[in-house]
Protein backbone atom coordinates (compact mmCIF):
# COMPACT_ATOMS: atom_id res chain seq x y z
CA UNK A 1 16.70 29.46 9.07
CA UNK A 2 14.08 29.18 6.75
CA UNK A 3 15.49 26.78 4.35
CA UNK A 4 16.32 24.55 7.63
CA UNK A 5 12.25 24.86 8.71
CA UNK A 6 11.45 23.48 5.21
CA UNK A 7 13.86 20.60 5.52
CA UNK A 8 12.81 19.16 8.48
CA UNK A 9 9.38 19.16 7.37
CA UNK A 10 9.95 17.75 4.48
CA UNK A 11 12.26 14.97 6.03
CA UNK A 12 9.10 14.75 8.80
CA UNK A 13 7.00 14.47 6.09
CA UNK A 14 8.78 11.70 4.20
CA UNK A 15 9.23 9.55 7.30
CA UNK A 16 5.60 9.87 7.73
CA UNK A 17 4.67 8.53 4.70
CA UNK A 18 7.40 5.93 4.28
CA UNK A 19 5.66 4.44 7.84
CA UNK A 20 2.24 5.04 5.93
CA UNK A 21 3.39 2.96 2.70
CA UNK A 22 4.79 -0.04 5.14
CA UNK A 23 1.76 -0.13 6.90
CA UNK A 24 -0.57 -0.61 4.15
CA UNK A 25 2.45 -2.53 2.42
CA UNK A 26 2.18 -4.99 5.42
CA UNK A 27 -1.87 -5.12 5.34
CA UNK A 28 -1.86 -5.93 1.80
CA UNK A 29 0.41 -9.02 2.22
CA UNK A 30 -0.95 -10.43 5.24
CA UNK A 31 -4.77 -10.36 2.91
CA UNK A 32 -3.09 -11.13 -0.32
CA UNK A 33 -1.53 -14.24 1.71
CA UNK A 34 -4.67 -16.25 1.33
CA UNK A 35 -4.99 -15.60 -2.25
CA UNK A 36 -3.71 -17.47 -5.07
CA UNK A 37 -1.89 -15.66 -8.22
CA UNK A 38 -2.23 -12.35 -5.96
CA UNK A 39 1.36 -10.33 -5.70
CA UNK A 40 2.19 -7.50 -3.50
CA UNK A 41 5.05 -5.26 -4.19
CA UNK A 42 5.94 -2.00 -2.05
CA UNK A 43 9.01 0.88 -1.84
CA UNK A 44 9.22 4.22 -0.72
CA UNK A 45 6.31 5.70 -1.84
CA UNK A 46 3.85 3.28 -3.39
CA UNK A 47 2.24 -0.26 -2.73
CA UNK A 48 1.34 -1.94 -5.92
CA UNK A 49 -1.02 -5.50 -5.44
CA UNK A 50 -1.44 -7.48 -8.83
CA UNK A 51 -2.77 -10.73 -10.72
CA UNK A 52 -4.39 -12.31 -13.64
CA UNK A 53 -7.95 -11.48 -13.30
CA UNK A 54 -7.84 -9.63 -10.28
CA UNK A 55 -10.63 -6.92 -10.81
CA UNK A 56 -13.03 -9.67 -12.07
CA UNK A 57 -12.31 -11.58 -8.68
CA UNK A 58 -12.47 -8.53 -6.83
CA UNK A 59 -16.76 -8.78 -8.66
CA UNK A 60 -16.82 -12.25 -7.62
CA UNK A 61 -14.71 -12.94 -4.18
CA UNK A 62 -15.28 -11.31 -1.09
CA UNK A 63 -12.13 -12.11 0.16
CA UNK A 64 -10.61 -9.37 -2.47
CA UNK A 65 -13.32 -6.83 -2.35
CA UNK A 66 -10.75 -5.21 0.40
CA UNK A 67 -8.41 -4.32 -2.37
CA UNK A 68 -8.94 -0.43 -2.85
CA UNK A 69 -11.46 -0.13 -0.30
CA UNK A 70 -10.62 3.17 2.21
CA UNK A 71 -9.89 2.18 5.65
């Protein structure tokens, strides 16, 4: 019974943050969209944005200092 407990949490918990990663997945592409040389790639369990000179823009353009920020 136990063992049973512990799987459906972990399944719960796996759902939740699959729905977590797609949501900030989806957030990062709709403000990356606007940007030139920016790339967004998601799966399971991460979200990964990326470009030449990103962190330098990030300094320099407010329309990247979203990147990283806590929401």
């Amino acid at each position: 019974m136990r063992a049973r407990l512990l799987a459906r949490g972990e399944a719960a918990g796996a759902r939740a943050v699959a729905a977590a990663v797609a949501r900030i997945g989806d957030a990062a592409r709709e403000g990356a969209a606007g940007l030139r040389g920016v790339g967004v790639e998601s799966d399971e369990s991460s979200v990964t944005i990326s470009g030449r000179g990103l962190w330098r823009r990030r300094i320099e353009d407010a329309r990247v200092r979203w990147l990283g920020a806590e929401r």
